[in-house]
PDB file of N, CA and C in Angstrom:
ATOM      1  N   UNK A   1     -10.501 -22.221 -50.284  1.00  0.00           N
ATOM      2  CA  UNK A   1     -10.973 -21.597 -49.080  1.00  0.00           C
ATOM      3  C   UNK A   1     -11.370 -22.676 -48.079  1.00  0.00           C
ATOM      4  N   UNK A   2     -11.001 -22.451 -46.733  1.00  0.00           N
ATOM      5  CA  UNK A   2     -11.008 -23.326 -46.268  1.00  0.00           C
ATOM      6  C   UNK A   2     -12.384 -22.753 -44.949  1.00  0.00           C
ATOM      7  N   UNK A   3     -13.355 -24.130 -45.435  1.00  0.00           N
ATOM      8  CA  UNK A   3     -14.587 -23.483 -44.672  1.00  0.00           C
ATOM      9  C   UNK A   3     -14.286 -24.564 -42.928  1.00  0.00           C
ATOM     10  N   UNK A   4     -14.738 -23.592 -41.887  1.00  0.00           N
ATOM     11  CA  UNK A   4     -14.209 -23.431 -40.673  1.00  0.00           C
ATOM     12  C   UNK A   4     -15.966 -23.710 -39.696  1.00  0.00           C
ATOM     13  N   UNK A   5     -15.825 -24.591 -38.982  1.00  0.00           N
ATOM     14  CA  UNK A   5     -17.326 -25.031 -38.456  1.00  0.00           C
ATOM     15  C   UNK A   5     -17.514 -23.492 -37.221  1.00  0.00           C
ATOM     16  N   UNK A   6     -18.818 -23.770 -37.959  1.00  0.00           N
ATOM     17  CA  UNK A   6     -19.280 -22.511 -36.773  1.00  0.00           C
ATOM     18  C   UNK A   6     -19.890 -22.735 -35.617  1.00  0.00           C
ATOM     19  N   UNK A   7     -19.391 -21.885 -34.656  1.00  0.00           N
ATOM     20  CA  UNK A   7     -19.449 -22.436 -33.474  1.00  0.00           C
ATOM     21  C   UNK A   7     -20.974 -21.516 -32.732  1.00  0.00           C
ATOM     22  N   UNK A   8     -21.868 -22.538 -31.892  1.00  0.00           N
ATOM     23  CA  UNK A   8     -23.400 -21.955 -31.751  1.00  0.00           C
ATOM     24  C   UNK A   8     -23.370 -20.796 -31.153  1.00  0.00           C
ATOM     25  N   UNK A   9     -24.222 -19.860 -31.069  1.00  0.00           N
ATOM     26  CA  UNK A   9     -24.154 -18.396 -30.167  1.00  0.00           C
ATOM     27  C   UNK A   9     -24.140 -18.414 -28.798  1.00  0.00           C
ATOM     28  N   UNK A  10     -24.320 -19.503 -28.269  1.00  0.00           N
ATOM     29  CA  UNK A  10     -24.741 -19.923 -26.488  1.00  0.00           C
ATOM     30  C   UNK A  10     -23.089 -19.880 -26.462  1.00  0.00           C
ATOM     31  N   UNK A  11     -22.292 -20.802 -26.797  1.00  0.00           N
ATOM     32  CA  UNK A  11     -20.804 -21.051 -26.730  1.00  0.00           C
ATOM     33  C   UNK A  11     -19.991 -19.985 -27.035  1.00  0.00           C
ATOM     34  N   UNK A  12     -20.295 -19.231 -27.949  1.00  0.00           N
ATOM     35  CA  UNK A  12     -19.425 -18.202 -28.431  1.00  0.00           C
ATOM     36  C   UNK A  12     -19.410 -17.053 -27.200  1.00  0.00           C
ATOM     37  N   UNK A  13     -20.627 -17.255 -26.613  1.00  0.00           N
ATOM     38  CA  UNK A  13     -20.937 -16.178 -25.346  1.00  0.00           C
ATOM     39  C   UNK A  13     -20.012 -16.798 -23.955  1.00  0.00           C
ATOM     40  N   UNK A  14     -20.430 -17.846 -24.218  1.00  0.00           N
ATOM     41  CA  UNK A  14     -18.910 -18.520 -22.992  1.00  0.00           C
ATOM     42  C   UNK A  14     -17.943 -18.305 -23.121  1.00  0.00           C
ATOM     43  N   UNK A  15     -17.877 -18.195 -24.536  1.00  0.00           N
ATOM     44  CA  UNK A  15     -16.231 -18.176 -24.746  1.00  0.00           C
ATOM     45  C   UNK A  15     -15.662 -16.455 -24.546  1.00  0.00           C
ATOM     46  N   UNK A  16     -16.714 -15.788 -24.886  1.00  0.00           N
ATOM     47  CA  UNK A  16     -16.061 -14.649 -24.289  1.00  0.00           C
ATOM     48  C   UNK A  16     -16.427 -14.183 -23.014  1.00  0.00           C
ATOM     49  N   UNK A  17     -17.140 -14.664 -22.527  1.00  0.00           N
ATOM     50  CA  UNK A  17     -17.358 -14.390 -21.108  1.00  0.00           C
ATOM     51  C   UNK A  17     -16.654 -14.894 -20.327  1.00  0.00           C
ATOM     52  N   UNK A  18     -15.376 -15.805 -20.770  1.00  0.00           N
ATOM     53  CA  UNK A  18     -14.418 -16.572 -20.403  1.00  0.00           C
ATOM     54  C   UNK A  18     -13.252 -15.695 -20.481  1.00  0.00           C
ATOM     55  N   UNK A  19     -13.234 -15.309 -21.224  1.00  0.00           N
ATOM     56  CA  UNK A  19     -12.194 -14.479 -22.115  1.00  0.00           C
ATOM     57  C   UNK A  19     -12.001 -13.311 -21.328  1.00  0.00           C
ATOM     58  N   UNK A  20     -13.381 -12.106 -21.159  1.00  0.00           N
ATOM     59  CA  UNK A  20     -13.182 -10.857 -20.157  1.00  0.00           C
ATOM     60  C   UNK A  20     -12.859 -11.410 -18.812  1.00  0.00           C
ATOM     61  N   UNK A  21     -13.524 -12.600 -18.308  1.00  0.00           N
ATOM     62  CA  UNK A  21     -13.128 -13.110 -16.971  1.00  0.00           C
ATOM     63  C   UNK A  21     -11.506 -13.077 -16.507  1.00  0.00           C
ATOM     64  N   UNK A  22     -11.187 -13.745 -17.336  1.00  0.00           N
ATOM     65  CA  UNK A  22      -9.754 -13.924 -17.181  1.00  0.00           C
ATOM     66  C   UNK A  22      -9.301 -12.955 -17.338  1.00  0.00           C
ATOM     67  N   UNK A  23      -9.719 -11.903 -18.654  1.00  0.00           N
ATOM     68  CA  UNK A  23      -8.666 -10.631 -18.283  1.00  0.00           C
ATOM     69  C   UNK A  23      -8.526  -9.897 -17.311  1.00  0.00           C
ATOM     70  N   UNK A  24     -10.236 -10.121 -16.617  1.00  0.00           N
ATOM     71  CA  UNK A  24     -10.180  -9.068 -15.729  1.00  0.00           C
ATOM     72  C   UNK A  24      -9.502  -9.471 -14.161  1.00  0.00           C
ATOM     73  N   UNK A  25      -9.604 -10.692 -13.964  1.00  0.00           N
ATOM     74  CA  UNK A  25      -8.611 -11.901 -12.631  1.00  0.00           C
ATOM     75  C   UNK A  25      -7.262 -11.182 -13.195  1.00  0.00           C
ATOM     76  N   UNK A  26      -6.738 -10.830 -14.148  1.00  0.00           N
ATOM     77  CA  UNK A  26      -5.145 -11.070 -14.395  1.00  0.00           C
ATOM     78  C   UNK A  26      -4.900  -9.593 -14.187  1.00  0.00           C
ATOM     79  N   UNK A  27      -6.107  -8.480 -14.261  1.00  0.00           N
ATOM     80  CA  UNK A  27      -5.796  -7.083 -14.124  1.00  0.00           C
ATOM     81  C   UNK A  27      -5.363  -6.908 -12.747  1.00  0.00           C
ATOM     82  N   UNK A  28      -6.751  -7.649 -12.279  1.00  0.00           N
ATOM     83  CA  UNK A  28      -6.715  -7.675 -10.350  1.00  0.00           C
ATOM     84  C   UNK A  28      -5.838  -8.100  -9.679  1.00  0.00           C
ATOM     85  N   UNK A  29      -5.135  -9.196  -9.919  1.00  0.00           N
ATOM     86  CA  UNK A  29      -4.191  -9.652  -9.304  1.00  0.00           C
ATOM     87  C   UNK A  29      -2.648  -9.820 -10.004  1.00  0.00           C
ATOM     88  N   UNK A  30      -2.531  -8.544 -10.982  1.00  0.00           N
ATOM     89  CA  UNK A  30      -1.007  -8.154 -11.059  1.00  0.00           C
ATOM     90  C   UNK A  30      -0.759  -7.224 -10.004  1.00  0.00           C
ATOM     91  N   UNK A  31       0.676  -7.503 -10.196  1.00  0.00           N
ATOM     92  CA  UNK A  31       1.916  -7.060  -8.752  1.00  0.00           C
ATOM     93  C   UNK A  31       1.574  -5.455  -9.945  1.00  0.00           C
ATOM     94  N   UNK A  32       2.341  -4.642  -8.569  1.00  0.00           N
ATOM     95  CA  UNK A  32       2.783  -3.151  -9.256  1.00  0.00           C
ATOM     96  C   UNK A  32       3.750  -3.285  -9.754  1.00  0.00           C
ATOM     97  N   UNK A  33       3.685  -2.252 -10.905  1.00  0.00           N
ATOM     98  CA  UNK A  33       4.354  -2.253 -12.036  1.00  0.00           C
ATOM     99  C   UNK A  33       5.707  -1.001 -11.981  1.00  0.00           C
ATOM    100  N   UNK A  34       5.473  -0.582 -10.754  1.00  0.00           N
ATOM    101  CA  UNK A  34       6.514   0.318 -10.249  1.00  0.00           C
ATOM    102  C   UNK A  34       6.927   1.632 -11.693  1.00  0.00           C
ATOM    103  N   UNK A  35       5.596   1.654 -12.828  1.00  0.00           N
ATOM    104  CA  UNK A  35       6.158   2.988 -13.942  1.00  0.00           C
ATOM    105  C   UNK A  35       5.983   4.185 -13.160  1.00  0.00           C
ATOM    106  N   UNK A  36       6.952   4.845 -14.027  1.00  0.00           N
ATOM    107  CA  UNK A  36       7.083   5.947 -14.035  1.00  0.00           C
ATOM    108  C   UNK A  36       5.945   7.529 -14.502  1.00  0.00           C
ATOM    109  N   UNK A  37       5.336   7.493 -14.418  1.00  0.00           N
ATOM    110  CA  UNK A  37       4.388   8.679 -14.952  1.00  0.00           C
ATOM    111  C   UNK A  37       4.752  10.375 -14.962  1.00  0.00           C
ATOM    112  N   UNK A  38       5.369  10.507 -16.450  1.00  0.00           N
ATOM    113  CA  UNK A  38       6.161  11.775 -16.176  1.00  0.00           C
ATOM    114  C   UNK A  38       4.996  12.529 -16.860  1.00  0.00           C
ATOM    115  N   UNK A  39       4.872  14.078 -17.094  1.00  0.00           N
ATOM    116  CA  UNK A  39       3.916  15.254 -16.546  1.00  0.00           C
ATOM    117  C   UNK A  39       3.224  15.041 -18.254  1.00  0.00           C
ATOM    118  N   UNK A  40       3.895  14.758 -19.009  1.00  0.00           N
ATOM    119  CA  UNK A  40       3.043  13.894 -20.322  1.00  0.00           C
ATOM    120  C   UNK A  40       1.916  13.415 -20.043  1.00  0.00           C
ATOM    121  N   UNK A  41       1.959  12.015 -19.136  1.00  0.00           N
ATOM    122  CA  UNK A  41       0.411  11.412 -18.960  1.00  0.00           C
ATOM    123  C   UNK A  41      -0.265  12.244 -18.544  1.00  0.00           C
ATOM    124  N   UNK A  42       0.408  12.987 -17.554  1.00  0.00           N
ATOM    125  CA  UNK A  42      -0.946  13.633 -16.893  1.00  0.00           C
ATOM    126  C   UNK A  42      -1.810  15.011 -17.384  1.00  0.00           C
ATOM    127  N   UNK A  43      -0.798  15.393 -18.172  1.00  0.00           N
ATOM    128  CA  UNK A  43      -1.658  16.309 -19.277  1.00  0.00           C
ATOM    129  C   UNK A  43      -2.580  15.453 -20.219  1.00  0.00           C
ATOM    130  N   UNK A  44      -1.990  14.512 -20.907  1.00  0.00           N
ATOM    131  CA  UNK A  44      -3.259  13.246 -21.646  1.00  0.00           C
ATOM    132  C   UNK A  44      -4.408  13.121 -20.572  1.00  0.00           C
ATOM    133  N   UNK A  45      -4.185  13.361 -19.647  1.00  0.00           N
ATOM    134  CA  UNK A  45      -5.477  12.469 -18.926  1.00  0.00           C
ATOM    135  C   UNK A  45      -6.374  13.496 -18.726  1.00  0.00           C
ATOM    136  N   UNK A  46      -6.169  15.016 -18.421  1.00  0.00           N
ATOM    137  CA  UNK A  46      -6.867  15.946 -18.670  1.00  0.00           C
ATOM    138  C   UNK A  46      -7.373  16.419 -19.600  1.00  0.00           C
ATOM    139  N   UNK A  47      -6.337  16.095 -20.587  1.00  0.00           N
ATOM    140  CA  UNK A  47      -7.103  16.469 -22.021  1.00  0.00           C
ATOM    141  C   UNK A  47      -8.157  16.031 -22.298  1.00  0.00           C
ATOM    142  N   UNK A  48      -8.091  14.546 -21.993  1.00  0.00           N
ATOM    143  CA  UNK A  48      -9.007  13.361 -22.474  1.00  0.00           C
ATOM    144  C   UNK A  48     -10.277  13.656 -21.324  1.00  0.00           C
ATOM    145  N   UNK A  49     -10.079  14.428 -20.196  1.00  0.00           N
ATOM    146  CA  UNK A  49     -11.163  14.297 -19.435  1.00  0.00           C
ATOM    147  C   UNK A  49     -11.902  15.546 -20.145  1.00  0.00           C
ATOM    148  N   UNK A  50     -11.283  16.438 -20.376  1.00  0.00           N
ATOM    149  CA  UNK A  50     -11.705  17.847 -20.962  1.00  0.00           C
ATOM    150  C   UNK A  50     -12.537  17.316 -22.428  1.00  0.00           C
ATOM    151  N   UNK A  51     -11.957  16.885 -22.894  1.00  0.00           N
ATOM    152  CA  UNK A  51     -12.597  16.156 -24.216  1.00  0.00           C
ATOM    153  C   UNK A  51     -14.051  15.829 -23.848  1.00  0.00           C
ATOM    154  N   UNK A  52     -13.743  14.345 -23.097  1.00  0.00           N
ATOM    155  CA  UNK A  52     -15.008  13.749 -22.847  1.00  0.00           C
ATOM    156  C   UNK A  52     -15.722  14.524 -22.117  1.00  0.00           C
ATOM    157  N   UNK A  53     -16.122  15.431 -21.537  1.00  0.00           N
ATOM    158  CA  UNK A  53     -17.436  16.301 -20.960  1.00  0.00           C
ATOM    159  C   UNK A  53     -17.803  17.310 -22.026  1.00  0.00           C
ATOM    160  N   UNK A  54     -16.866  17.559 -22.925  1.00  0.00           N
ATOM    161  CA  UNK A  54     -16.733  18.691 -24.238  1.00  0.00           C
ATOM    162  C   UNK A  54     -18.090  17.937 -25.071  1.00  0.00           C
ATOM    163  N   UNK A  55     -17.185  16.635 -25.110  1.00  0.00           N
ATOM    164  CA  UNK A  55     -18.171  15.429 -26.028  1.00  0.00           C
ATOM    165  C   UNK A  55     -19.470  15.621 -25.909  1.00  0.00           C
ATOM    166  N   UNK A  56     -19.531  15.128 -24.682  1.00  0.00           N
ATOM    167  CA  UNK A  56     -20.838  14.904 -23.585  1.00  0.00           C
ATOM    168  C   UNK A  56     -21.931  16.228 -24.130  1.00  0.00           C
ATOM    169  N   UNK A  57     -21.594  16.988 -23.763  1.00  0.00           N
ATOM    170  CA  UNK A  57     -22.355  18.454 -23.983  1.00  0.00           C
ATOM    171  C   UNK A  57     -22.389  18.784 -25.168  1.00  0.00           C
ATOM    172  N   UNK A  58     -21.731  18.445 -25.966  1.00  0.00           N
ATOM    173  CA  UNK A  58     -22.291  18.904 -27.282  1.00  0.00           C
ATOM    174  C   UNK A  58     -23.021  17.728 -28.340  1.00  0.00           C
ATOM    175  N   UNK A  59     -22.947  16.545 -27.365  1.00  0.00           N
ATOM    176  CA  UNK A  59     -24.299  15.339 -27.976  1.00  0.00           C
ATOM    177  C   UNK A  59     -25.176  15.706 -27.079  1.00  0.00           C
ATOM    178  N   UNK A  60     -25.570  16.091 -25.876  1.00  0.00           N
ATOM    179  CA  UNK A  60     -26.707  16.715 -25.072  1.00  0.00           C
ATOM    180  C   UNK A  60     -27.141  17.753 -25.994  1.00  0.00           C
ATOM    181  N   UNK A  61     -26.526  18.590 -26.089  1.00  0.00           N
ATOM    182  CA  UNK A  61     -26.621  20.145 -27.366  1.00  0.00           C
ATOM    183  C   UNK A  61     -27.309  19.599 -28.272  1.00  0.00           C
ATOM    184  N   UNK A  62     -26.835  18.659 -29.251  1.00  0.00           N
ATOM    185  CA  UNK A  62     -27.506  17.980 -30.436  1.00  0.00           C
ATOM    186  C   UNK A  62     -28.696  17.522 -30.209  1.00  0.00           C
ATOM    187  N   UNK A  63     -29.262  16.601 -29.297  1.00  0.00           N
ATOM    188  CA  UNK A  63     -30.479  15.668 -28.826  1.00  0.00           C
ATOM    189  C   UNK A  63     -30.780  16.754 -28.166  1.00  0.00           C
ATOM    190  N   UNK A  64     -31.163  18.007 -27.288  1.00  0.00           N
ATOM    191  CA  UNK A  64     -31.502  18.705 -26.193  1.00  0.00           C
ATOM    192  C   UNK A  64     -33.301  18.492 -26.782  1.00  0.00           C
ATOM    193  N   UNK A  65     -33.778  19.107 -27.847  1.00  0.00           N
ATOM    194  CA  UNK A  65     -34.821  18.679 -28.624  1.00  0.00           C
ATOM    195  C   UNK A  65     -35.826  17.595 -27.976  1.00  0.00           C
ATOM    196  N   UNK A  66     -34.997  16.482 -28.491  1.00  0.00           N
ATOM    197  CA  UNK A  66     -35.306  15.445 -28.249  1.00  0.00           C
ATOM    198  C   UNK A  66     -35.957  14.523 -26.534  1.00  0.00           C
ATOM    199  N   UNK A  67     -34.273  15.135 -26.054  1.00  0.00           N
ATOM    200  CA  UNK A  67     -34.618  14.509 -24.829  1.00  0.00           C
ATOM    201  C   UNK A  67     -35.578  15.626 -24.005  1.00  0.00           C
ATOM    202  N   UNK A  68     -35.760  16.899 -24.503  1.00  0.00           N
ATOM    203  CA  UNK A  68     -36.691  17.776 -23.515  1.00  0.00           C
ATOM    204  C   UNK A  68     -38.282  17.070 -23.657  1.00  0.00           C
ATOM    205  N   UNK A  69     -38.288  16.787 -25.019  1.00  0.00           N
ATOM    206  CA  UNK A  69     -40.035  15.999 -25.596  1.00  0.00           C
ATOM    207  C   UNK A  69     -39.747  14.832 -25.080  1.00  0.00           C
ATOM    208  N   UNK A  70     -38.894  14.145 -24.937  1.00  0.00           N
ATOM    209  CA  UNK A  70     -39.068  12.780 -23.682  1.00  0.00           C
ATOM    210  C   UNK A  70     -39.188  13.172 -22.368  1.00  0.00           C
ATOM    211  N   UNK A  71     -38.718  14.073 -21.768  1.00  0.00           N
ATOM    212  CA  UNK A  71     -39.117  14.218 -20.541  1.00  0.00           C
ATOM    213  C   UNK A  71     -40.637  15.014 -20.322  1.00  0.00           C
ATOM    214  N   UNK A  72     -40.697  15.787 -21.055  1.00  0.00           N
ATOM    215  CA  UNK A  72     -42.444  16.085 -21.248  1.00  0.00           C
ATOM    216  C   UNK A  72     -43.286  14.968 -21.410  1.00  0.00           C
ATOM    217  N   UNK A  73     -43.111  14.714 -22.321  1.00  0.00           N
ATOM    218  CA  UNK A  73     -44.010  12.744 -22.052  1.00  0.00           C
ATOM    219  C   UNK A  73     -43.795  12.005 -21.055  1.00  0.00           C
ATOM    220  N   UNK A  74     -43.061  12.216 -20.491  1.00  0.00           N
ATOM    221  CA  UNK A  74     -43.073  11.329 -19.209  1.00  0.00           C
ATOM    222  C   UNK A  74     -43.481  12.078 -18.096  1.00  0.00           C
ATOM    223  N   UNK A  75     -43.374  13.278 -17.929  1.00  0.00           N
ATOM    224  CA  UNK A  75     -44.200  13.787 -16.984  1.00  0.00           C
ATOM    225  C   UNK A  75     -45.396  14.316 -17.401  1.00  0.00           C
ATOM    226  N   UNK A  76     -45.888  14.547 -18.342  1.00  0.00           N
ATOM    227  CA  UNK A  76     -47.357  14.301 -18.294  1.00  0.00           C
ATOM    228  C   UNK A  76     -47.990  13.300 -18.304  1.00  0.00           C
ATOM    229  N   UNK A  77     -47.564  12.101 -18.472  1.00  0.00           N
ATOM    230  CA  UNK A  77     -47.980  10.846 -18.071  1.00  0.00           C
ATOM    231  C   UNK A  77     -48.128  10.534 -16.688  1.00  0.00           C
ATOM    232  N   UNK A  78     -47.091  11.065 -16.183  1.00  0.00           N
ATOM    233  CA  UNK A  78     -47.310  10.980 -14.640  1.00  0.00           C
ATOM    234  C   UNK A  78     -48.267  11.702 -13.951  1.00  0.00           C
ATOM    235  N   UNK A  79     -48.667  12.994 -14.698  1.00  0.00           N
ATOM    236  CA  UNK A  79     -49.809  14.062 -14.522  1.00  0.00           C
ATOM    237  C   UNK A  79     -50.841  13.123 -14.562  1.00  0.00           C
ATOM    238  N   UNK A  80     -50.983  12.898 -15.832  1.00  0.00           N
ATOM    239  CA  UNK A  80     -52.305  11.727 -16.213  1.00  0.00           C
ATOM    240  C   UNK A  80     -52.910  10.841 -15.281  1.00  0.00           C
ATOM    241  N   UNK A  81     -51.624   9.940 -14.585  1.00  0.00           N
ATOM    242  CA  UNK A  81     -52.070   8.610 -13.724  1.00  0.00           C
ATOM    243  C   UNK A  81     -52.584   9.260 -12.595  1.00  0.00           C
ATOM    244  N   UNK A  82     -51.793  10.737 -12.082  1.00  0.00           N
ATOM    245  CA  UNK A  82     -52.736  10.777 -10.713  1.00  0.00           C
ATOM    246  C   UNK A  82     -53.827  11.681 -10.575  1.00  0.00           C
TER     247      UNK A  82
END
């Protein structure tokens, strides 16, 4: 096994902060890609939007509990201070 020097956590954070940089320069400044988008994607993209608010609301649904007793604590706290 071949042991491999590890590199410090300060650097490893450069290195990917290097890493999204560049991907994201190379997103921005590609030419158009001139595709085609036939009625396929655009049903995926609804689906996926339909999904994700589906998602959304039924982890709100799950936590509703939760986040209602966080917002009670925080506004009676605010009751409190004034």
């Amino acid at each position: 096994m071949v042991n491999l020097p590890r590199l410090g956590t300060n650097k490893m954070k450069i290195i990917k902060a290097n890493f999204f940089l560049s991907i994201l320069i190379w997103l921005i400044l590609s030419k158009n890609s001139l595709a085609y988008l036939d009625p396929g994607t655009g049903s995926l993209i609804i689906q996926s939007t339909i999904a994700a608010v589906a998602g959304a609301f039924y982890t709100i649904k799950l936590y509703w509990f939760q986040i209602r007793k966080f917002i009670s604590k925080v506004l009676n706290k605010k009751r409190n201070i004034d």
